[in-house]
PDB file of N, CA and C in Angstrom:
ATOM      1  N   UNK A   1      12.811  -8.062  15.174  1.00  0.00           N
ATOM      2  CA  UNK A   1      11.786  -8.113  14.141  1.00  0.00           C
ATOM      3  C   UNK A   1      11.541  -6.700  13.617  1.00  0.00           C
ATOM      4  N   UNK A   2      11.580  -6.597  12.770  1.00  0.00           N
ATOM      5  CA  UNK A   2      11.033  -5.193  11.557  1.00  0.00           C
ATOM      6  C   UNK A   2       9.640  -4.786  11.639  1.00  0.00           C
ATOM      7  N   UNK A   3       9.615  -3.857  12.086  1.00  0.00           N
ATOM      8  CA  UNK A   3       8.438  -2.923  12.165  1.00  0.00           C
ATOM      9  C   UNK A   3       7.276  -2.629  10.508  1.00  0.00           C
ATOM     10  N   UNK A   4       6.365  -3.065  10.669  1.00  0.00           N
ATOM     11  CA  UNK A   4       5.514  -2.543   9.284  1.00  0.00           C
ATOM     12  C   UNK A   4       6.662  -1.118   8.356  1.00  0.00           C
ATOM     13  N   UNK A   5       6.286  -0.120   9.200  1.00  0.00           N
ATOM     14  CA  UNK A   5       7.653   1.252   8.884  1.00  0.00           C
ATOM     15  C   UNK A   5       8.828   0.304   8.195  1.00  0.00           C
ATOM     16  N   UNK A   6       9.456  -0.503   8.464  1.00  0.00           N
ATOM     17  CA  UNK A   6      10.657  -0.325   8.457  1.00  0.00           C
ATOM     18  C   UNK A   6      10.353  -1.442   6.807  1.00  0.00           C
ATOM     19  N   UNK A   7       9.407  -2.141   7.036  1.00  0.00           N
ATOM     20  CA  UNK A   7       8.950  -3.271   5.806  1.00  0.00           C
ATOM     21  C   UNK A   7       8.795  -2.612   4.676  1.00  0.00           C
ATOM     22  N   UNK A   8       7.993  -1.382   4.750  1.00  0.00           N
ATOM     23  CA  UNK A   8       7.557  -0.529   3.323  1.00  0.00           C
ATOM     24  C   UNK A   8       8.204   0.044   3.364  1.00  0.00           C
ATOM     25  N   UNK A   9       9.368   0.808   4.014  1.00  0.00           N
ATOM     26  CA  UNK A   9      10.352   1.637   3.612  1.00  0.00           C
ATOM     27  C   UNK A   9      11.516   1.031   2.509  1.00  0.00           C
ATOM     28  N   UNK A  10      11.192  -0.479   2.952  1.00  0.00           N
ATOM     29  CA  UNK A  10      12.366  -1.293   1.622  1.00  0.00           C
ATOM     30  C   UNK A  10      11.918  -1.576   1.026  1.00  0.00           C
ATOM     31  N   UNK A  11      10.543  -1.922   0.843  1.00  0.00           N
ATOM     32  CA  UNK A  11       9.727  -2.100  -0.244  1.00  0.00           C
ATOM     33  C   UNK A  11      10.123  -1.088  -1.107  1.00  0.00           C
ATOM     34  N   UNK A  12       9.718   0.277  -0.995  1.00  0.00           N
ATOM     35  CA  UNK A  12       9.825   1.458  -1.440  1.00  0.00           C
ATOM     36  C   UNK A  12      11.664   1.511  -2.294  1.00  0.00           C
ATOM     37  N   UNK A  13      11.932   1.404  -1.583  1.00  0.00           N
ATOM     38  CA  UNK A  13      13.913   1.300  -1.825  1.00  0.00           C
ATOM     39  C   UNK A  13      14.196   0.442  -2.836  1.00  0.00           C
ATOM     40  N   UNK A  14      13.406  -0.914  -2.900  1.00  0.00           N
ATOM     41  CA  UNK A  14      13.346  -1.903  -3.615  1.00  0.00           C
ATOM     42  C   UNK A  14      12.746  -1.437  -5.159  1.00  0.00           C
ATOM     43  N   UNK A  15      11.891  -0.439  -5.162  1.00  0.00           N
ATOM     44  CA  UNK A  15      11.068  -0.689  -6.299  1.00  0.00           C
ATOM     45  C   UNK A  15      12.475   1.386  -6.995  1.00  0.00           C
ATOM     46  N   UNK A  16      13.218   1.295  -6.238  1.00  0.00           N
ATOM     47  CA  UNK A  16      13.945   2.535  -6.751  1.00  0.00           C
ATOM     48  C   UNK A  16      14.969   1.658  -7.119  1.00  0.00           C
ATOM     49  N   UNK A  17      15.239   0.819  -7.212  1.00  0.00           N
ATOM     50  CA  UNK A  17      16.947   0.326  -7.986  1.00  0.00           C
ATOM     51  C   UNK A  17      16.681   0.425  -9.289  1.00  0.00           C
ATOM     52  N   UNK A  18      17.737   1.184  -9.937  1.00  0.00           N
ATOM     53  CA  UNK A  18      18.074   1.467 -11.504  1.00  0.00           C
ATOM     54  C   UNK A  18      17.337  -0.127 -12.213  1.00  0.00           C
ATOM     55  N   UNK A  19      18.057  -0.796 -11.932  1.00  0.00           N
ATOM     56  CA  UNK A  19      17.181  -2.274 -12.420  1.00  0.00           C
ATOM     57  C   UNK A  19      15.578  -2.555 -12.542  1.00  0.00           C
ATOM     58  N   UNK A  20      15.258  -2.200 -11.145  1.00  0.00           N
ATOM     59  CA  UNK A  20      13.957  -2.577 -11.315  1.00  0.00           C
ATOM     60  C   UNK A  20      13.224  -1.038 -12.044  1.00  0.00           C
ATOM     61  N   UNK A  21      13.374  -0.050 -12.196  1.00  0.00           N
ATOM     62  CA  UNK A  21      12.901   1.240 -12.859  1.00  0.00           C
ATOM     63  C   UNK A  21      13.196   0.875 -13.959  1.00  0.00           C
ATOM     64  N   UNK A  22      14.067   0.006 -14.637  1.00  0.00           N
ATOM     65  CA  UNK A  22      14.344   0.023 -16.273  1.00  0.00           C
ATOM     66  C   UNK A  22      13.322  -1.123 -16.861  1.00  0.00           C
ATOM     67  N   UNK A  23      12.810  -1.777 -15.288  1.00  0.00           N
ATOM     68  CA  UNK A  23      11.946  -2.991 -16.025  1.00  0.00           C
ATOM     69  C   UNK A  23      10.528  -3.061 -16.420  1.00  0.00           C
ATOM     70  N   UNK A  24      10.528  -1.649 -14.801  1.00  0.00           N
ATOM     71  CA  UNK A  24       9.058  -1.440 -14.815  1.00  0.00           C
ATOM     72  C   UNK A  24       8.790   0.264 -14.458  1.00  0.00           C
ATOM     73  N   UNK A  25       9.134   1.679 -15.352  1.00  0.00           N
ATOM     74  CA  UNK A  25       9.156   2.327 -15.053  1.00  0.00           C
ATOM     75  C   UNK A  25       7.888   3.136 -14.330  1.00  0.00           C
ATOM     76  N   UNK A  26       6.816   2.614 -13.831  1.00  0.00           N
ATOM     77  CA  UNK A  26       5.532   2.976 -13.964  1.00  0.00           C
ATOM     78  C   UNK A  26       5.706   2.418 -12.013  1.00  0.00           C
ATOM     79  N   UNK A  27       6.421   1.885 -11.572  1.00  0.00           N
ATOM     80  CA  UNK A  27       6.634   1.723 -10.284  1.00  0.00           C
ATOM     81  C   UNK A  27       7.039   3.234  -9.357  1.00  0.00           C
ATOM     82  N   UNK A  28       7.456   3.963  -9.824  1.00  0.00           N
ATOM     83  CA  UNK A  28       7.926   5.516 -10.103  1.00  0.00           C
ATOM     84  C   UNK A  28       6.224   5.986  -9.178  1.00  0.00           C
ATOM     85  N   UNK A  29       5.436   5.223  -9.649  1.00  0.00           N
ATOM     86  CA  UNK A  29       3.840   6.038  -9.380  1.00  0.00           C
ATOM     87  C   UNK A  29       3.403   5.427  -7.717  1.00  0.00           C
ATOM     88  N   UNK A  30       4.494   4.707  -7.255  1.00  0.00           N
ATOM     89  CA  UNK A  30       4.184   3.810  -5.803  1.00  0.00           C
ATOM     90  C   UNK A  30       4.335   5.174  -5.122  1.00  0.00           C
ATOM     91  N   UNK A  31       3.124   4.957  -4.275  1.00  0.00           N
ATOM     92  CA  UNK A  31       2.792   5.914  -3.400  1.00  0.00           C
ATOM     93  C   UNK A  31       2.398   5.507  -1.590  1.00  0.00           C
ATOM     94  N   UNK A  32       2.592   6.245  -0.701  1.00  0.00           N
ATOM     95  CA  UNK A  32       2.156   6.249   0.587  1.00  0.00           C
ATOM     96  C   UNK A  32       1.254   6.633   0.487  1.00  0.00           C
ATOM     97  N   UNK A  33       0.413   6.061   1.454  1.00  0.00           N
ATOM     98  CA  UNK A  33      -0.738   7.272   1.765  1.00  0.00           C
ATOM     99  C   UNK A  33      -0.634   7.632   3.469  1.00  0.00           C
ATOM    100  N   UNK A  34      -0.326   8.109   3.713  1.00  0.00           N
ATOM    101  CA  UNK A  34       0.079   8.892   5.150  1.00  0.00           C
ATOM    102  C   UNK A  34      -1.646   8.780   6.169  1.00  0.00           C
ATOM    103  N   UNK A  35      -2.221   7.634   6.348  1.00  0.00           N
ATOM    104  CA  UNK A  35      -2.743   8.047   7.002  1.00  0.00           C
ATOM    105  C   UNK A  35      -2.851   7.292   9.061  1.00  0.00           C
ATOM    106  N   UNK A  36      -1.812   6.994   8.566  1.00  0.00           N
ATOM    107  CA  UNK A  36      -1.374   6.119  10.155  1.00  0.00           C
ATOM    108  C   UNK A  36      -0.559   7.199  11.195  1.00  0.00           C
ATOM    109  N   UNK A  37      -0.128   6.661  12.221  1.00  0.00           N
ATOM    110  CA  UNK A  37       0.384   7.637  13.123  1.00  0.00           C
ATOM    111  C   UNK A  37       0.030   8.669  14.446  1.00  0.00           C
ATOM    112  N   UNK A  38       0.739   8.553  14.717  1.00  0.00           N
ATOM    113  CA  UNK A  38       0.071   9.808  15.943  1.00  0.00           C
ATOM    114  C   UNK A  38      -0.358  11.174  15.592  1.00  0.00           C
ATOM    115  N   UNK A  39      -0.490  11.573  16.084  1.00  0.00           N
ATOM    116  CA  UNK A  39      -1.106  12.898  16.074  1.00  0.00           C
ATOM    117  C   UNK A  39      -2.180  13.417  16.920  1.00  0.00           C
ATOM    118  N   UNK A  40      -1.572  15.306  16.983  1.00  0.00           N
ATOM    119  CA  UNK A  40      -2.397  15.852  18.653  1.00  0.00           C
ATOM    120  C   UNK A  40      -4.034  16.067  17.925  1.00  0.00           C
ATOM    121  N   UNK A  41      -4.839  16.053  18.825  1.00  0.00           N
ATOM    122  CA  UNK A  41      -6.268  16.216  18.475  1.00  0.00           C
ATOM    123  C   UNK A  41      -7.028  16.925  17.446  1.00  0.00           C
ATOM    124  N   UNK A  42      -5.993  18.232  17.400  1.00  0.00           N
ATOM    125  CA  UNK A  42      -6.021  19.086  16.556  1.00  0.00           C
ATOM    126  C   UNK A  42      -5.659  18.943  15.469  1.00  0.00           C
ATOM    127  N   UNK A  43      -4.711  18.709  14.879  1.00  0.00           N
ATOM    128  CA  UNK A  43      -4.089  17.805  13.737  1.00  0.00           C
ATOM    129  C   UNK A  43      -5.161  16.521  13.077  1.00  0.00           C
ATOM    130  N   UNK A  44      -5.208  16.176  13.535  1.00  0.00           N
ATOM    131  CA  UNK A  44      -6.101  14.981  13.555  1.00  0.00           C
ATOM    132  C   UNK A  44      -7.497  15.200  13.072  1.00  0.00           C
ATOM    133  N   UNK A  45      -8.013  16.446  13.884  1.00  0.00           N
ATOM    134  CA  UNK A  45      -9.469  17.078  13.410  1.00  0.00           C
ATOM    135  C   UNK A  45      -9.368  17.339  11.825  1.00  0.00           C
ATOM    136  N   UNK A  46      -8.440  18.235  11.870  1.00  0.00           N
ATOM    137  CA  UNK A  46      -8.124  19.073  10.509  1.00  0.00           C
ATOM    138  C   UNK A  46      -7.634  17.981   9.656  1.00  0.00           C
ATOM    139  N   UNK A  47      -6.561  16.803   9.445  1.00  0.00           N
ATOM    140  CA  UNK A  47      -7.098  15.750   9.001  1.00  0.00           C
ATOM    141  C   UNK A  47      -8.207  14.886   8.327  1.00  0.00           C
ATOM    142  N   UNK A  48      -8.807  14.966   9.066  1.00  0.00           N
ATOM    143  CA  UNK A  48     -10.025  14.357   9.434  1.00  0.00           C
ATOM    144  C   UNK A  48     -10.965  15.196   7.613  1.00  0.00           C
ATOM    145  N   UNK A  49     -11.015  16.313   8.228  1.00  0.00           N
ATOM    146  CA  UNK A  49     -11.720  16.958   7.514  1.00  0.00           C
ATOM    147  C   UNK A  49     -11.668  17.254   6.256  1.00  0.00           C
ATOM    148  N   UNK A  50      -9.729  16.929   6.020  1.00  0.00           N
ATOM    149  CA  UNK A  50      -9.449  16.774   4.735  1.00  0.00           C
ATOM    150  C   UNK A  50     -10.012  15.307   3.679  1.00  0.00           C
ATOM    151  N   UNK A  51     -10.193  14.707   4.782  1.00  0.00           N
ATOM    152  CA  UNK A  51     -10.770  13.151   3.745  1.00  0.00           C
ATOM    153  C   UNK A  51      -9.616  12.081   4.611  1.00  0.00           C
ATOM    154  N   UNK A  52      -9.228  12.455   6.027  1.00  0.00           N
ATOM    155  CA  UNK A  52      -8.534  11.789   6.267  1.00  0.00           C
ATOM    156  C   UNK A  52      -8.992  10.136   6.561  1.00  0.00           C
ATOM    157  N   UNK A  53      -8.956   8.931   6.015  1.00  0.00           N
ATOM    158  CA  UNK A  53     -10.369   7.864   6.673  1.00  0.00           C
ATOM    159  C   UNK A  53      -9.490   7.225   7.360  1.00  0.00           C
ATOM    160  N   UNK A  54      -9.732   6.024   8.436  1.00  0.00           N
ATOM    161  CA  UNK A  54      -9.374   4.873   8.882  1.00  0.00           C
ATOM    162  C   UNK A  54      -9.341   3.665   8.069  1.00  0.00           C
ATOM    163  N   UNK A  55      -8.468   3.022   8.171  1.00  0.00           N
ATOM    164  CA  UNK A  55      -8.376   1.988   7.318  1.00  0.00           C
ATOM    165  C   UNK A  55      -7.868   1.868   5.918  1.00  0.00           C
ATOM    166  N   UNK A  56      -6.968   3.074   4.868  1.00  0.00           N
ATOM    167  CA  UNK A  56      -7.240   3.244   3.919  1.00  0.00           C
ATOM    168  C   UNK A  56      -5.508   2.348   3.658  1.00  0.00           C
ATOM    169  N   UNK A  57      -5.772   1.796   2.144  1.00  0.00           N
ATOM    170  CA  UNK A  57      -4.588   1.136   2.722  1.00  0.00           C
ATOM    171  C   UNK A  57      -3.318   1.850   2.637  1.00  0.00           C
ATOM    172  N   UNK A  58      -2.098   1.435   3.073  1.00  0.00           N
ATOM    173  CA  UNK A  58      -0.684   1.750   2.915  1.00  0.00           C
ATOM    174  C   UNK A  58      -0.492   2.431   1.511  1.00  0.00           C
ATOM    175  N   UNK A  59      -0.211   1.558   0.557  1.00  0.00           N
ATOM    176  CA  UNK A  59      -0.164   1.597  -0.408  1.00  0.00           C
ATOM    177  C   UNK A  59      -0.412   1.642  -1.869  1.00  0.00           C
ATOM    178  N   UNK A  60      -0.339   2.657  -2.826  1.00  0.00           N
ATOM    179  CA  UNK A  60      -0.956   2.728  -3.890  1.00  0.00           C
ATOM    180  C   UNK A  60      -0.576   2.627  -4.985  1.00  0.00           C
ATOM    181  N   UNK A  61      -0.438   2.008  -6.115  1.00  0.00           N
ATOM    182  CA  UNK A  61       0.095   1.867  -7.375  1.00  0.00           C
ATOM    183  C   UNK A  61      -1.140   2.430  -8.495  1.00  0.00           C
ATOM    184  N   UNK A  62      -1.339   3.666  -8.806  1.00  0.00           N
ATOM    185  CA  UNK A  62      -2.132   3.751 -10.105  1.00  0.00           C
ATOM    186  C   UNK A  62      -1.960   3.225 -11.516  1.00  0.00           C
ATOM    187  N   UNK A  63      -1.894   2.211 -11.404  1.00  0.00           N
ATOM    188  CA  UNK A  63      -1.286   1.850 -12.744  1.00  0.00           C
ATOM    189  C   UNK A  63      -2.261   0.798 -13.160  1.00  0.00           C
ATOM    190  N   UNK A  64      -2.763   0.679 -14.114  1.00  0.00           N
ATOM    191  CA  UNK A  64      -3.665  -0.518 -14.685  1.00  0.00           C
ATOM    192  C   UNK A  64      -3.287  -1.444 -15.348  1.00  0.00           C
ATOM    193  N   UNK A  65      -3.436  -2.899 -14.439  1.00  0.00           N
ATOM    194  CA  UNK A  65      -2.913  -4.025 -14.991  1.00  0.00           C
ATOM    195  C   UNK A  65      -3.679  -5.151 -14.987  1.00  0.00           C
ATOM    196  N   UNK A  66      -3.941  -5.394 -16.544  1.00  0.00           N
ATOM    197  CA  UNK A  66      -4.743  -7.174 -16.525  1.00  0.00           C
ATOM    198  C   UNK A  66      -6.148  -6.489 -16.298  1.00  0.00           C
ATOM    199  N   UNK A  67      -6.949  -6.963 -15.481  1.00  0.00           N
ATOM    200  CA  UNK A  67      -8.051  -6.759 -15.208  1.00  0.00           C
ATOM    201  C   UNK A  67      -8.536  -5.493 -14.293  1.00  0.00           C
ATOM    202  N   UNK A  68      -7.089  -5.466 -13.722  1.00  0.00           N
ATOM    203  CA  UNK A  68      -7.662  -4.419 -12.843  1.00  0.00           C
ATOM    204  C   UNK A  68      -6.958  -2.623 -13.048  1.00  0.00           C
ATOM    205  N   UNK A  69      -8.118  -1.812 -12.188  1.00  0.00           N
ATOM    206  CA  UNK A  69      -7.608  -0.297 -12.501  1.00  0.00           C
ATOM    207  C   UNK A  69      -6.591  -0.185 -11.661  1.00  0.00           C
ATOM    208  N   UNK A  70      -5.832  -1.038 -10.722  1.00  0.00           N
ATOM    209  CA  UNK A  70      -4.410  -0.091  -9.933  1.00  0.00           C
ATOM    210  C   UNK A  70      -4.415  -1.178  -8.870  1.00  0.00           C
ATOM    211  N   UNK A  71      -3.331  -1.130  -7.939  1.00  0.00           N
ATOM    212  CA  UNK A  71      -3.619  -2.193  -6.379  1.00  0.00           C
ATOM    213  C   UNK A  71      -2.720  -1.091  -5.787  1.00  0.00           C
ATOM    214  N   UNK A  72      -3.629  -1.610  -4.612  1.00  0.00           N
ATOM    215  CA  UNK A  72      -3.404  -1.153  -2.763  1.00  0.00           C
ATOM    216  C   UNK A  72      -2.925  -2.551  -2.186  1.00  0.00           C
ATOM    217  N   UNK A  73      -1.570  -2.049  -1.399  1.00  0.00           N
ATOM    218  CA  UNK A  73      -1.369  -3.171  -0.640  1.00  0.00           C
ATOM    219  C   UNK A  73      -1.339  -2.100   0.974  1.00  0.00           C
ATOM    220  N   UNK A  74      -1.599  -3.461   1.737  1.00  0.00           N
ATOM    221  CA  UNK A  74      -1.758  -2.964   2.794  1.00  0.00           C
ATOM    222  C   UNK A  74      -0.322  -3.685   4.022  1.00  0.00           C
ATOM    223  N   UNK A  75       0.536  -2.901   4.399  1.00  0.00           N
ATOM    224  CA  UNK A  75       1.590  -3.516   4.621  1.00  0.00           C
ATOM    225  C   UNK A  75       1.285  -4.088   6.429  1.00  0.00           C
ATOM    226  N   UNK A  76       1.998  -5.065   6.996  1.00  0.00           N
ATOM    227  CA  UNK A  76       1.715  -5.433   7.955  1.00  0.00           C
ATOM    228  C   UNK A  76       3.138  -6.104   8.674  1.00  0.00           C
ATOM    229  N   UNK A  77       3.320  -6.223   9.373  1.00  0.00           N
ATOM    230  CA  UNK A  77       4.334  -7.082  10.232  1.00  0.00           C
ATOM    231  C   UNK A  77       4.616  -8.496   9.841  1.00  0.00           C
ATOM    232  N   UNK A  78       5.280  -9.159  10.158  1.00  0.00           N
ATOM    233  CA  UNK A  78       5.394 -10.685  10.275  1.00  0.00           C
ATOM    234  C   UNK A  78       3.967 -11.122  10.886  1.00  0.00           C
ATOM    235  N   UNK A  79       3.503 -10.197  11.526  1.00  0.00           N
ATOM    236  CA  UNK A  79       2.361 -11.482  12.774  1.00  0.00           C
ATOM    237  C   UNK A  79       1.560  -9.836  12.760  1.00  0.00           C
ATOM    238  N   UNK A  80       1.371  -8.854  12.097  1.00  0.00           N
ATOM    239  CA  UNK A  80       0.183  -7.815  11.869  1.00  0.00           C
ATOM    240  C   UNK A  80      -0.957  -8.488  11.285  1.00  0.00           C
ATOM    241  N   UNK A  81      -2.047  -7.797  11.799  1.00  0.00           N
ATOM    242  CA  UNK A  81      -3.638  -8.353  11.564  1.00  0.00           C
ATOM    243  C   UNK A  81      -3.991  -6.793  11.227  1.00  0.00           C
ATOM    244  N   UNK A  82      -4.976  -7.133  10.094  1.00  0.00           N
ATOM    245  CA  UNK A  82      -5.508  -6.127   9.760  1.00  0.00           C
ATOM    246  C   UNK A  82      -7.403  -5.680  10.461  1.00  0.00           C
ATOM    247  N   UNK A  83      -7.222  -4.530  10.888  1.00  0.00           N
ATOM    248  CA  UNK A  83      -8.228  -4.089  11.101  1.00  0.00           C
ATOM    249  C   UNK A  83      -9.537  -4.501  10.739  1.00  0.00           C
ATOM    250  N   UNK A  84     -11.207  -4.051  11.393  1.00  0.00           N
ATOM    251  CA  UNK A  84     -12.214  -3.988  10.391  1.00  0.00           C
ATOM    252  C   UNK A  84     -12.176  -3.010   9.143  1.00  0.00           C
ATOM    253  N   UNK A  85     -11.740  -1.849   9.410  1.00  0.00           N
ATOM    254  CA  UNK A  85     -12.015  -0.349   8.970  1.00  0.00           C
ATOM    255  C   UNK A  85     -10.879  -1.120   7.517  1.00  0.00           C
ATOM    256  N   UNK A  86      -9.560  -1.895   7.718  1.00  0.00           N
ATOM    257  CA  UNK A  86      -8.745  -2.064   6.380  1.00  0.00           C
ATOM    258  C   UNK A  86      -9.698  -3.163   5.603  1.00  0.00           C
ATOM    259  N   UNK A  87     -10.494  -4.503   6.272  1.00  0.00           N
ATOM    260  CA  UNK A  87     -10.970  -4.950   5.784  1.00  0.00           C
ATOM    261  C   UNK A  87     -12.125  -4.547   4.999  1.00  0.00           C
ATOM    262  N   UNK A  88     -12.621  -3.410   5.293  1.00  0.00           N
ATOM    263  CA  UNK A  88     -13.664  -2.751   4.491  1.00  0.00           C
ATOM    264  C   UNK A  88     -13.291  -2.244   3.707  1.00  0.00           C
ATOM    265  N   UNK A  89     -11.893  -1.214   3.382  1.00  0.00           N
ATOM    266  CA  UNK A  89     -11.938  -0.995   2.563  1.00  0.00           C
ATOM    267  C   UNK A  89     -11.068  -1.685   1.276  1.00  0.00           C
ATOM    268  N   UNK A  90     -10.256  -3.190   1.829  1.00  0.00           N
ATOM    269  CA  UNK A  90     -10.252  -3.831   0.806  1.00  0.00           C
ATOM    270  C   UNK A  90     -11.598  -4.779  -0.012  1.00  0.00           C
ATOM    271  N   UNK A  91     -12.517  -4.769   0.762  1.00  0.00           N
ATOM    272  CA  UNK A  91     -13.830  -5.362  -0.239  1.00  0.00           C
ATOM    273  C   UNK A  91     -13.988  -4.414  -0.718  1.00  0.00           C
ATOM    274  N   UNK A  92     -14.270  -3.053  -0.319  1.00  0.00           N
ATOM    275  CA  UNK A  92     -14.532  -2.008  -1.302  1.00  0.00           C
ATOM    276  C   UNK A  92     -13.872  -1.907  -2.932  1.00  0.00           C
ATOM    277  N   UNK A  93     -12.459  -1.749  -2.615  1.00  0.00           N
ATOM    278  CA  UNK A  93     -11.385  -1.498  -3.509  1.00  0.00           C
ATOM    279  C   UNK A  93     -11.522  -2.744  -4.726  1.00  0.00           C
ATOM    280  N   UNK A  94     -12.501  -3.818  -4.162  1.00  0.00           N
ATOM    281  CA  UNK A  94     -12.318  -5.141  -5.075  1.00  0.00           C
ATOM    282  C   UNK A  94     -12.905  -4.766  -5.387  1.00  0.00           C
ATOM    283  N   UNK A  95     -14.247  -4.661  -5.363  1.00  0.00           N
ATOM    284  CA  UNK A  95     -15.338  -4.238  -5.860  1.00  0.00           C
ATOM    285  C   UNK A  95     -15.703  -3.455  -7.272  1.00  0.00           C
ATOM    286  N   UNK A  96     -14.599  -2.198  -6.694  1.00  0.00           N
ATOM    287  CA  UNK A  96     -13.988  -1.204  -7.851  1.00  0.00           C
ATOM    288  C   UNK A  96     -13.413  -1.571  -8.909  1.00  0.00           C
ATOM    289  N   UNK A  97     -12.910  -2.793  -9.115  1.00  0.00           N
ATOM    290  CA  UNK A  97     -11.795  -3.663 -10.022  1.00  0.00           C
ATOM    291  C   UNK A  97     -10.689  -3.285  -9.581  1.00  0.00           C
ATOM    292  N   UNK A  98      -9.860  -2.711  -8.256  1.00  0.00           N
ATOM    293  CA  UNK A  98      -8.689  -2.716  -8.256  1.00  0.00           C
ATOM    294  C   UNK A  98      -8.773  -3.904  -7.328  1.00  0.00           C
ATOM    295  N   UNK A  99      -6.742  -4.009  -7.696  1.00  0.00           N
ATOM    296  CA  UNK A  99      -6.443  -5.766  -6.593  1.00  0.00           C
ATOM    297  C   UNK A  99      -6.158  -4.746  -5.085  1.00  0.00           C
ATOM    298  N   UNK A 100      -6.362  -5.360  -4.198  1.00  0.00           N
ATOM    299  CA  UNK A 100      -6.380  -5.114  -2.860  1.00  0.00           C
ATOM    300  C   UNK A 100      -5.419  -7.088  -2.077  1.00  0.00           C
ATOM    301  N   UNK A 101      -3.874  -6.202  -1.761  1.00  0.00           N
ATOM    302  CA  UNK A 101      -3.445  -7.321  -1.335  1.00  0.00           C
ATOM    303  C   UNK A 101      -3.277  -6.740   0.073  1.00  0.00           C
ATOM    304  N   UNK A 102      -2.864  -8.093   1.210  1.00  0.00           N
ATOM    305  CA  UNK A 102      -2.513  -7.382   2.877  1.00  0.00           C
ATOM    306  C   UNK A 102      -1.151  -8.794   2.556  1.00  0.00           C
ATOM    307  N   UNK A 103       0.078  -7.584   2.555  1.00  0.00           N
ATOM    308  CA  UNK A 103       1.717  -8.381   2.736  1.00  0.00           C
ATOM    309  C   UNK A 103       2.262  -8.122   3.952  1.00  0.00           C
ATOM    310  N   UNK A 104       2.510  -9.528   4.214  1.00  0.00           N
ATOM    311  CA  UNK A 104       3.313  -9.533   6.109  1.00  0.00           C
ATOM    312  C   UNK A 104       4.598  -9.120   5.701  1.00  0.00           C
ATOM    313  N   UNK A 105       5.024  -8.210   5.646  1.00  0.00           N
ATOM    314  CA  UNK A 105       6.946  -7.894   5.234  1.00  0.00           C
ATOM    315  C   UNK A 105       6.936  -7.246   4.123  1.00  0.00           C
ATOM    316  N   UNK A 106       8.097  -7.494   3.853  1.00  0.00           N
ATOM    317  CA  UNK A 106       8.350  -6.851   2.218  1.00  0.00           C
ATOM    318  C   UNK A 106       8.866  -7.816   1.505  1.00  0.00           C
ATOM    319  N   UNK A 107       9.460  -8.947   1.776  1.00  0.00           N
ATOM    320  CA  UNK A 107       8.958 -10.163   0.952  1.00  0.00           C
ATOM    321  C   UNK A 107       8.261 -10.052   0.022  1.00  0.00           C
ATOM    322  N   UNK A 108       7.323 -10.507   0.403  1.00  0.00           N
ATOM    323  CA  UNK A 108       5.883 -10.429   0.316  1.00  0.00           C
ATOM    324  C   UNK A 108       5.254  -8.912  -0.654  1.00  0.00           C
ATOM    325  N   UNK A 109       5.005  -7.876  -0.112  1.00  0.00           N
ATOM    326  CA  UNK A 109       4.925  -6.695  -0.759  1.00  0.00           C
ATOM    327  C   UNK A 109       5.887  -7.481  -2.405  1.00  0.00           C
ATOM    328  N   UNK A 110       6.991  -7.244  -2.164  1.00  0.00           N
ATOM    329  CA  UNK A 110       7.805  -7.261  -3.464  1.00  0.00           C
ATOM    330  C   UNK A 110       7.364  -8.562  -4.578  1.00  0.00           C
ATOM    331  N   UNK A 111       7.011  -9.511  -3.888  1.00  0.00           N
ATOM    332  CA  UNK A 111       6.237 -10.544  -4.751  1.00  0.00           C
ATOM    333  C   UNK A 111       5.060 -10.249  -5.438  1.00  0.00           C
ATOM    334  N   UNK A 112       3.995  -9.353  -4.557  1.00  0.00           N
ATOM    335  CA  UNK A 112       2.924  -8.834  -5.305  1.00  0.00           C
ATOM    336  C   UNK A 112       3.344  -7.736  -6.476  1.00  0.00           C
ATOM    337  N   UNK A 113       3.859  -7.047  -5.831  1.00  0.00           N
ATOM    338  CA  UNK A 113       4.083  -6.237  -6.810  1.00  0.00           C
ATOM    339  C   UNK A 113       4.870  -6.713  -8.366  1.00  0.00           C
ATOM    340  N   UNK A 114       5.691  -8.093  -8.130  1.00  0.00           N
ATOM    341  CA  UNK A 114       6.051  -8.338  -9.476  1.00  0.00           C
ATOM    342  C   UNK A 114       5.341  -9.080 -10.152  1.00  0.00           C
ATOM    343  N   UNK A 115       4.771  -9.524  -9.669  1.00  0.00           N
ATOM    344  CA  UNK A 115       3.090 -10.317  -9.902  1.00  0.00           C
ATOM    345  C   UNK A 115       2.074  -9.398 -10.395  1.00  0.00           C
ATOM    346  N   UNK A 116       1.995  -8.334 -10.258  1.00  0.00           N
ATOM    347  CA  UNK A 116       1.273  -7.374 -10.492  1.00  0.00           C
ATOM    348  C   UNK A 116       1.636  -6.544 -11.413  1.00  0.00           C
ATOM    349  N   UNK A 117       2.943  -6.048 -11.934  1.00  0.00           N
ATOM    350  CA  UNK A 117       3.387  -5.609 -12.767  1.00  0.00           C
ATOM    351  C   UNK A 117       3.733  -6.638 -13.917  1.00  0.00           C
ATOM    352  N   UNK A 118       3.855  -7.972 -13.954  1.00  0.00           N
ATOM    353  CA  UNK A 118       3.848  -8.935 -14.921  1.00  0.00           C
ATOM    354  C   UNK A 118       2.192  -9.308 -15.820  1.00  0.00           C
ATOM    355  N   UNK A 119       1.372  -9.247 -14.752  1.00  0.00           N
ATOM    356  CA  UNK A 119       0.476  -8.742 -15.546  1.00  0.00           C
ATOM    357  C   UNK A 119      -0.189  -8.493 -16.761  1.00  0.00           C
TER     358      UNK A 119
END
């Protein structure tokens, strides 16, 4: 079974084929947000202090579509559960008018996102 890592890394790969960039060049703006992972205490502090939060999601598309200002997906495993700290900040993110999706795979991820860019 494929690791969350290994799900958004093809997601990511997926949204770079010459094809899909000629369809939807604004996919170019898919972003990580690095805030998962290990790290020593120290790291972590200094982190921290930069605006590092819990829960923020995976993924970011600034791009405004339909109703909304941009979507966060939050990537997960086949059988990943999302946190309180992600669930907060997808009510938040709704709130805001952006879409806030949670995709088990990259399946999934890649469906929202063409759903989201059709728009």
């Amino acid at each position: 079974m494929a690791s969350e890592a290994q799900h958004q890394a093809t997601v990511i790969k997926w949204t770079q084929q010459p094809s899909i960039r000629r369809q939807w060049p604004e996919l170019a703006l898919l972003h990580h947000v690095p805030n998962g992972g290990t790290r020593d205490a120290i790291e972590a502090k200094h982190l921290k202090q930069q605006g590092v939060k819990p829960g923020v999601p995976d993924l970011c598309l600034p791009v405004p579509r339909g109703r909304y200002h941009g979507l966060y997906i939050e990537m997960k495993s086949e059988t990943g559960h999302t946190s309180q700290e992600q669930e907060w900040w997808g009510d938040k993110l709704q709130a805001q008018g952006y879409a806030w999706k949670v995709c088990h795979g990259w399946e999934s991820a890649v469906d929202i996102l063409q759903w989201y860019m059709s728009l």
